[in-house]
PDB file of N, CA and C in Angstrom:
ATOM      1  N   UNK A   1      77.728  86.883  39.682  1.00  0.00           N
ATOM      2  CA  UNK A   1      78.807  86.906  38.723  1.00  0.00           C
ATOM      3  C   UNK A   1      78.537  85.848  37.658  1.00  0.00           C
ATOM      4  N   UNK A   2      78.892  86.018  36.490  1.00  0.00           N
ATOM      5  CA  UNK A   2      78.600  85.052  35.290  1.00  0.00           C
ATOM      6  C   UNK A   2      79.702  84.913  34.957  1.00  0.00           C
ATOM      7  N   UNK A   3      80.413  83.920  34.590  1.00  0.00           N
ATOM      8  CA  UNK A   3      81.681  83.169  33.463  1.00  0.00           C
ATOM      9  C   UNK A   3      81.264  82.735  32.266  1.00  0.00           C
ATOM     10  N   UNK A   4      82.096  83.477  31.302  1.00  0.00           N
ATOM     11  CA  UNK A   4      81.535  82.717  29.511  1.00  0.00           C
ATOM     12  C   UNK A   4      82.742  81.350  29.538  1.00  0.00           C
ATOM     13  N   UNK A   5      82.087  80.608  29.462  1.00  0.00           N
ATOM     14  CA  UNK A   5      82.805  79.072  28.255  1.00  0.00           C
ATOM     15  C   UNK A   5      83.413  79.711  27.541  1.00  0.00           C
ATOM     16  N   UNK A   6      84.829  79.111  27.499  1.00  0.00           N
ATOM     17  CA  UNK A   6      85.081  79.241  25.980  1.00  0.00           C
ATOM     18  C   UNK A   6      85.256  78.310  25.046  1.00  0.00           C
ATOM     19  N   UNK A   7      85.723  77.485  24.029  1.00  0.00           N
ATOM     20  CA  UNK A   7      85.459  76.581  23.429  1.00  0.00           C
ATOM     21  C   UNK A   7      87.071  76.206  22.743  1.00  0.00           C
ATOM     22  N   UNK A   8      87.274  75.614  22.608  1.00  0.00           N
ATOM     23  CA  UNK A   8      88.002  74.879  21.589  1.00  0.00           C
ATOM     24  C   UNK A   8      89.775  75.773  21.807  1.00  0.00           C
ATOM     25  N   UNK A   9      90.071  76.123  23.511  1.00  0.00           N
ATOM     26  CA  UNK A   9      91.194  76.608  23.649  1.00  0.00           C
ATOM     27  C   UNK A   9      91.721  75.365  24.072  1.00  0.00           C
ATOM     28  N   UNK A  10      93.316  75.319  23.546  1.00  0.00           N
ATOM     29  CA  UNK A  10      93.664  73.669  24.120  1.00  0.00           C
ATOM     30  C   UNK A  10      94.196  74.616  25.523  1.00  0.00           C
ATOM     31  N   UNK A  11      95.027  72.831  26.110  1.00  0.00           N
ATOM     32  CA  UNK A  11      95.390  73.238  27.335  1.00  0.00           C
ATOM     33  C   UNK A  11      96.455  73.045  27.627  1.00  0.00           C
ATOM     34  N   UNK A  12      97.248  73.638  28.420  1.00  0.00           N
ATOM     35  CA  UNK A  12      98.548  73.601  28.483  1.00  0.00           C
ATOM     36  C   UNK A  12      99.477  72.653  28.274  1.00  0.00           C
ATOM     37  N   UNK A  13     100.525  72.587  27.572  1.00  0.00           N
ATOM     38  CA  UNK A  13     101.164  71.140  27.146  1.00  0.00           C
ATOM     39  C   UNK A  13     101.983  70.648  28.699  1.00  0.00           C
ATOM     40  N   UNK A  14     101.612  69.573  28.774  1.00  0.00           N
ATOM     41  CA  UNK A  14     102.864  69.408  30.102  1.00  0.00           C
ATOM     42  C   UNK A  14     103.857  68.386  30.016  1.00  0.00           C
ATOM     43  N   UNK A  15     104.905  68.376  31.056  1.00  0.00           N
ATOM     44  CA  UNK A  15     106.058  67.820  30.185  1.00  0.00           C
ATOM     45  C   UNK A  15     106.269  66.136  30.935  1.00  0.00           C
ATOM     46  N   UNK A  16     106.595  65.500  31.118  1.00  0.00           N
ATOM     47  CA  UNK A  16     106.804  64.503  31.328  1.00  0.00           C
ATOM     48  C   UNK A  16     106.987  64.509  33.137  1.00  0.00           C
ATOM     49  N   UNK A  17     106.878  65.412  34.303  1.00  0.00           N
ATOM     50  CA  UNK A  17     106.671  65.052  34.972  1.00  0.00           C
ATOM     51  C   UNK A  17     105.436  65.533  35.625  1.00  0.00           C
ATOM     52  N   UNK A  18     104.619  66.413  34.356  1.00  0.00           N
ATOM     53  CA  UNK A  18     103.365  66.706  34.768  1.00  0.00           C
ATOM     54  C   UNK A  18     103.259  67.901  35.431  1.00  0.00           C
ATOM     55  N   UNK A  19     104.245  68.727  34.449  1.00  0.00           N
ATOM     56  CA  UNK A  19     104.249  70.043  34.983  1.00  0.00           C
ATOM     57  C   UNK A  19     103.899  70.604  33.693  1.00  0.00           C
ATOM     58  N   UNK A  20     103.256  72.187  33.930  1.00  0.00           N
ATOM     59  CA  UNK A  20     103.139  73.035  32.789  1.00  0.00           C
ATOM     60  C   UNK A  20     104.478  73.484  31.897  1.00  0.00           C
ATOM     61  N   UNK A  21     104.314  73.252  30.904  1.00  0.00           N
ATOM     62  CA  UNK A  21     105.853  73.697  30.184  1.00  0.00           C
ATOM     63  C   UNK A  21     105.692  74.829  30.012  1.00  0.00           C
ATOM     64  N   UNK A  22     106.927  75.849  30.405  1.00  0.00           N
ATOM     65  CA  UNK A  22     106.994  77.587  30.485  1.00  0.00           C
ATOM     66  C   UNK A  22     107.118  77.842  29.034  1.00  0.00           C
ATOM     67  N   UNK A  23     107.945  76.969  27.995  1.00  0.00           N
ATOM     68  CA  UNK A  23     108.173  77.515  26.787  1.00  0.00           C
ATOM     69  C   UNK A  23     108.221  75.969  25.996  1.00  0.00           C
ATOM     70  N   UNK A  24     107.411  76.157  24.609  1.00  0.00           N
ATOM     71  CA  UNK A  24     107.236  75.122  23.814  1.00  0.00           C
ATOM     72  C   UNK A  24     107.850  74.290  23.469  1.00  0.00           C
ATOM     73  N   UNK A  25     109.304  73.865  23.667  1.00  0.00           N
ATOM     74  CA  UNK A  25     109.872  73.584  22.906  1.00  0.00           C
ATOM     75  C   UNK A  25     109.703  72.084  22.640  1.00  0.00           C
ATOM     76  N   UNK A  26     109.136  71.444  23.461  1.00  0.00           N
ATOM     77  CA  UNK A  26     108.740  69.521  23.154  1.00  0.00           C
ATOM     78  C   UNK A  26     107.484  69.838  22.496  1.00  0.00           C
ATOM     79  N   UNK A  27     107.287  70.727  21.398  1.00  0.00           N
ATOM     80  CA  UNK A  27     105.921  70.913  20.395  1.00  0.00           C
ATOM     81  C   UNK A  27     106.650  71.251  19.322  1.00  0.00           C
ATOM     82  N   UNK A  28     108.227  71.683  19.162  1.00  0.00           N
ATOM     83  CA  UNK A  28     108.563  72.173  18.041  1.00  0.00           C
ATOM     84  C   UNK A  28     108.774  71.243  16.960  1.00  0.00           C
ATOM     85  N   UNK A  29     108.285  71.204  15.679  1.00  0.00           N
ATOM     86  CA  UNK A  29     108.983  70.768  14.727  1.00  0.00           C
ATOM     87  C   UNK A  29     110.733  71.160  13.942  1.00  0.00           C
ATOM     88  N   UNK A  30     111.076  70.530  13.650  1.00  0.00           N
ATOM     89  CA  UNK A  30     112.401  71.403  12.782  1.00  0.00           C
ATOM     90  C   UNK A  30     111.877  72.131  11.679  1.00  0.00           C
ATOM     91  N   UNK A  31     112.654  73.048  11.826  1.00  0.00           N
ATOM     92  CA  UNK A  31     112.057  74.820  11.176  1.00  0.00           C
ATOM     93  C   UNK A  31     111.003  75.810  11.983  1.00  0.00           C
ATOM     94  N   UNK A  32     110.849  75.106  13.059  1.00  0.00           N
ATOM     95  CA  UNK A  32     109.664  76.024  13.616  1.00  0.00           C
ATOM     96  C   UNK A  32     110.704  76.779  14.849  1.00  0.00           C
ATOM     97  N   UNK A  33     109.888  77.921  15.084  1.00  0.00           N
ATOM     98  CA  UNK A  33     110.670  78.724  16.090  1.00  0.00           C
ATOM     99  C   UNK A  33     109.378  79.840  16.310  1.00  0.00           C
ATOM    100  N   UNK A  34     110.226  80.154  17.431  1.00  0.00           N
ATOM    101  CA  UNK A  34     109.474  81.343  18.160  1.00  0.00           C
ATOM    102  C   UNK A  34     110.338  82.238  18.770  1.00  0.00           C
ATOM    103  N   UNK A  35     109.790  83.217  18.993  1.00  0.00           N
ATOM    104  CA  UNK A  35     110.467  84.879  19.415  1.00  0.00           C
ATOM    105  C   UNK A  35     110.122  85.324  21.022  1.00  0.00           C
ATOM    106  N   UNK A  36     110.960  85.942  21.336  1.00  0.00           N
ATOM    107  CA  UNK A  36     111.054  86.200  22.869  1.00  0.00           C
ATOM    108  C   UNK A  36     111.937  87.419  23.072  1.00  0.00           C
ATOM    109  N   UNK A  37     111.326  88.262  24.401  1.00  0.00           N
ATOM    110  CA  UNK A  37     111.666  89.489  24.656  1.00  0.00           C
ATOM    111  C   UNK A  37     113.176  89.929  24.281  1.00  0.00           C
ATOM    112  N   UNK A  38     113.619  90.706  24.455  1.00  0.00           N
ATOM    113  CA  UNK A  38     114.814  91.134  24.284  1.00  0.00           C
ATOM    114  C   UNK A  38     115.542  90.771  25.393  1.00  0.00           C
ATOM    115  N   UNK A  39     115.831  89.427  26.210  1.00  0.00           N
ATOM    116  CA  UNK A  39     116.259  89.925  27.442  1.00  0.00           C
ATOM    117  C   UNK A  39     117.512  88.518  28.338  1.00  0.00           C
ATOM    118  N   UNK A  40     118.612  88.943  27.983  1.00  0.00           N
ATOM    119  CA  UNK A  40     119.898  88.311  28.260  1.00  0.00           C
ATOM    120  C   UNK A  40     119.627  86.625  28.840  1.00  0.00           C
ATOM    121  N   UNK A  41     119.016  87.531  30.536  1.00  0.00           N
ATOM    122  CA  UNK A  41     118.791  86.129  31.442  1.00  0.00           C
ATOM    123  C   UNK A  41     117.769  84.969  30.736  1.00  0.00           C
ATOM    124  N   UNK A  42     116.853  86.143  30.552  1.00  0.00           N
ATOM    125  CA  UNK A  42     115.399  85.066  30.001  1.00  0.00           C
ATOM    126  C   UNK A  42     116.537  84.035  28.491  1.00  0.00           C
ATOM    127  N   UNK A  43     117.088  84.602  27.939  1.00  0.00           N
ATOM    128  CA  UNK A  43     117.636  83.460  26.495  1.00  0.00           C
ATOM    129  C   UNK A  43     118.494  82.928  26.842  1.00  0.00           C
ATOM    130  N   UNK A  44     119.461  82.892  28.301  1.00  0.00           N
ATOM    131  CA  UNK A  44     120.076  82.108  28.695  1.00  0.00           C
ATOM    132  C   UNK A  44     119.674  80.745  29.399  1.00  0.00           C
ATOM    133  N   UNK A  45     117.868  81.413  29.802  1.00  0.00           N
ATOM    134  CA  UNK A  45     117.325  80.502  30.851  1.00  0.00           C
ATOM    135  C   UNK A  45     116.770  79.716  29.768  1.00  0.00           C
ATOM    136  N   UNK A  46     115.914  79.924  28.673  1.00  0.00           N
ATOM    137  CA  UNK A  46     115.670  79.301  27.743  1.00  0.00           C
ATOM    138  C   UNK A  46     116.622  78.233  26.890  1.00  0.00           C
ATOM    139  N   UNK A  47     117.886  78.959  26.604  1.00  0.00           N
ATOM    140  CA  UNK A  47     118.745  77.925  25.523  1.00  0.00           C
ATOM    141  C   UNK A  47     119.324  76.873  26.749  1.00  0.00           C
ATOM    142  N   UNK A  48     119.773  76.900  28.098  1.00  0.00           N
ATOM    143  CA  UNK A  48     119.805  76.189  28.746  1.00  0.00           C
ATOM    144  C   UNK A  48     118.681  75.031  28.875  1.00  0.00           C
ATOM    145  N   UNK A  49     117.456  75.458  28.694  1.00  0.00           N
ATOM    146  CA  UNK A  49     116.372  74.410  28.924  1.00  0.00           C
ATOM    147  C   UNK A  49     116.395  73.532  27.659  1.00  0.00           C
ATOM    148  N   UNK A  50     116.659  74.351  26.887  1.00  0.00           N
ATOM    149  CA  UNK A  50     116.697  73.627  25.558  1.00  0.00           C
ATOM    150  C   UNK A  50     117.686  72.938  25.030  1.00  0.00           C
ATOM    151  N   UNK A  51     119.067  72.673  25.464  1.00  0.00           N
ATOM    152  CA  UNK A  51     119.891  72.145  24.738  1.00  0.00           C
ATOM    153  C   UNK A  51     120.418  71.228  26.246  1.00  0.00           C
ATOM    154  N   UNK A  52     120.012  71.211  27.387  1.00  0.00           N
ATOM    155  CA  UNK A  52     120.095  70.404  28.752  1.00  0.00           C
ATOM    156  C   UNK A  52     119.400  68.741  28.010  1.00  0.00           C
ATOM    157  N   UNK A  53     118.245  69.476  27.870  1.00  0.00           N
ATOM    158  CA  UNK A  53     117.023  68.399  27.796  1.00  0.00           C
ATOM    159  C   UNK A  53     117.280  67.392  26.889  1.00  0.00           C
ATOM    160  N   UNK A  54     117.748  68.246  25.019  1.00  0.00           N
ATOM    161  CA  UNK A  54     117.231  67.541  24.338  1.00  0.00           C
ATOM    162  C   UNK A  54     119.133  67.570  23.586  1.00  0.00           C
ATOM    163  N   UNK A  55     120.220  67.607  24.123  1.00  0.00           N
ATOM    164  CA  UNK A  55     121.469  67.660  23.379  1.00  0.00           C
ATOM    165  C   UNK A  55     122.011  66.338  23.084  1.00  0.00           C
ATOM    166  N   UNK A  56     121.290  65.390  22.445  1.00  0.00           N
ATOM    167  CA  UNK A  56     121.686  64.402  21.625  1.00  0.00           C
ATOM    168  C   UNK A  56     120.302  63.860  20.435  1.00  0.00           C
ATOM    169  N   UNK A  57     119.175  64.959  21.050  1.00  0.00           N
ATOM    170  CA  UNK A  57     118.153  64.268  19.985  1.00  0.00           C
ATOM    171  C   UNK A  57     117.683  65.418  19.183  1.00  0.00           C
ATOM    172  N   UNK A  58     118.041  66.771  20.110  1.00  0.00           N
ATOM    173  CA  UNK A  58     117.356  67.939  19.015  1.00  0.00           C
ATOM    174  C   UNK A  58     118.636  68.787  19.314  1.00  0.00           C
ATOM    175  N   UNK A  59     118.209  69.735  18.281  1.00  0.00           N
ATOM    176  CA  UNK A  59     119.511  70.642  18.097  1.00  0.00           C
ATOM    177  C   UNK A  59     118.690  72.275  18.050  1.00  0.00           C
ATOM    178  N   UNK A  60     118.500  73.009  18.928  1.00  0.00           N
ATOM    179  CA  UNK A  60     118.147  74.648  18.812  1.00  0.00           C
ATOM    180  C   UNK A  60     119.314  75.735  18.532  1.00  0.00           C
ATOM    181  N   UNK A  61     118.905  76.715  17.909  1.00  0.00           N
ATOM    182  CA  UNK A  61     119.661  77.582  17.612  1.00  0.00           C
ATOM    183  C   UNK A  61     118.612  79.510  17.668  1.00  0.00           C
ATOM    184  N   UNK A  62     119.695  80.061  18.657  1.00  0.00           N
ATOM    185  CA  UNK A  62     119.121  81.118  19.365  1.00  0.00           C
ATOM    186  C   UNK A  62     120.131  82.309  18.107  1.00  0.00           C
ATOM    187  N   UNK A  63     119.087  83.467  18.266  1.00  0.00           N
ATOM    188  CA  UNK A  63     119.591  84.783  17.312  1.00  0.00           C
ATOM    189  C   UNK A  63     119.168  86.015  17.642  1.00  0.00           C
ATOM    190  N   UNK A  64     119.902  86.790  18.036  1.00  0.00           N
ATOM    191  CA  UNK A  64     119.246  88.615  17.885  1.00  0.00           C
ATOM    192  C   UNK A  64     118.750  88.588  16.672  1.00  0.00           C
ATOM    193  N   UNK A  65     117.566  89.179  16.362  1.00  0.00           N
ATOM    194  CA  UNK A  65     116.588  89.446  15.810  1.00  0.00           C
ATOM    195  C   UNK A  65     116.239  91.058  15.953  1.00  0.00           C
ATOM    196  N   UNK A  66     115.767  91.436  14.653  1.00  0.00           N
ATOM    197  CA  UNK A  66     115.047  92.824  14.823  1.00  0.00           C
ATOM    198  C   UNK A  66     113.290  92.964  14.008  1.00  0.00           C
ATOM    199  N   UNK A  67     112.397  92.752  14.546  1.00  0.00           N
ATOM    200  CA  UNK A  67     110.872  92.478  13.933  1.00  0.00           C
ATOM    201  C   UNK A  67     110.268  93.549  14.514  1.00  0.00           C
ATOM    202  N   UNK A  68     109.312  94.059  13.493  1.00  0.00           N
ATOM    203  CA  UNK A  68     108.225  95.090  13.590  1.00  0.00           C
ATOM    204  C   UNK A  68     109.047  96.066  14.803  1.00  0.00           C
ATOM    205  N   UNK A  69     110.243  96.392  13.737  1.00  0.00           N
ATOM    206  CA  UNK A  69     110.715  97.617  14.952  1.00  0.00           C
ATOM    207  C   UNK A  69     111.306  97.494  16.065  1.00  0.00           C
ATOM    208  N   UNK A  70     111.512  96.186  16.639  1.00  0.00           N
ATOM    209  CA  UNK A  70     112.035  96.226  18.001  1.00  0.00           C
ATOM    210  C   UNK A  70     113.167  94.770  18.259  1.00  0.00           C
ATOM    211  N   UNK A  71     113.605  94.958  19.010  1.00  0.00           N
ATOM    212  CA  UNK A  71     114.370  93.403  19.275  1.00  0.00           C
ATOM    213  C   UNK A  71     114.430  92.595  19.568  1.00  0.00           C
ATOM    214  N   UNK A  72     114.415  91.020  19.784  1.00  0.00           N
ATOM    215  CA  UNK A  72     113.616  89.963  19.892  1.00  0.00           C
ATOM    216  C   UNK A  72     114.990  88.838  19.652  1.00  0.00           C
ATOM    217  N   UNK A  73     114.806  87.986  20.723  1.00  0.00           N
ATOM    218  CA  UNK A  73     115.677  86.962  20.498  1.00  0.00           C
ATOM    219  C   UNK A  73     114.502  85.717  19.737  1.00  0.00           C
ATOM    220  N   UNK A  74     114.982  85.263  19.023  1.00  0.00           N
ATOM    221  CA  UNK A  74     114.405  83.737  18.265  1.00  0.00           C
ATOM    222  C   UNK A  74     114.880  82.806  18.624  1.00  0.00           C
ATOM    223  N   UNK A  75     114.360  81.556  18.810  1.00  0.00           N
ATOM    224  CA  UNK A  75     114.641  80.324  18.839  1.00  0.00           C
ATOM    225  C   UNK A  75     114.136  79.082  17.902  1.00  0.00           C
ATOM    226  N   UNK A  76     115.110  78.793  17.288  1.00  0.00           N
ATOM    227  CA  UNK A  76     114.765  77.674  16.035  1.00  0.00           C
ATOM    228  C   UNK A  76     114.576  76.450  16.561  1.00  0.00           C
ATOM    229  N   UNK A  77     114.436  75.142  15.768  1.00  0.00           N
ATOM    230  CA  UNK A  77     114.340  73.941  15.896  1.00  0.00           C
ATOM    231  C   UNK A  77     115.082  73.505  14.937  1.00  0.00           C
ATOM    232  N   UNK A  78     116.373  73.111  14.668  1.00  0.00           N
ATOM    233  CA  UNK A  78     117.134  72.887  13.312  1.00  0.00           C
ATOM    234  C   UNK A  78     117.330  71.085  13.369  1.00  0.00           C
ATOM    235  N   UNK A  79     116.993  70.639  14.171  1.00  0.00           N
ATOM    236  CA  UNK A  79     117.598  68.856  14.115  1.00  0.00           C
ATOM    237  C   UNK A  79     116.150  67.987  14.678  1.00  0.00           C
TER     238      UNK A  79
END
């Protein structure tokens, strides 16, 4: 069996107790955001992670979204 190298992929960000972070959000700048499935639990489990962690130093803001045809919750970085 052979494995190719690959080069110059970073590596997973991890969070302060040295775990893999599931979703970016200690990388976001304000104005930056990202998009995620259409799917109730998953943006509840998300805006919970996100406004637990950081609700006196950052401020997120979640939206139904409709892109390339389909539906998509977003998550901003506004503070």
């Amino acid at each position: 069996m052979t494995y190719t190298i690959d080069k110059k992929v970073p590596p997973p960000h991890l969070n302060e107790n040295g775990r893999t972070e599931k979703y970016p959000l200690s990388q976001m700048a304000v104005g930056d955001s990202f998009r995620f499935e259409w799917d109730a639990a998953l943006r509840s489990t998300i805006r919970s992670s996100a406004f637990q962690k950081w609700k006196h130093t950052r401020r997120f803001v979640t939206k139904a979204v409709e892109e390339d045809g389909k539906r998509w919750f977003r998550i901003w970085r506004v503070k």
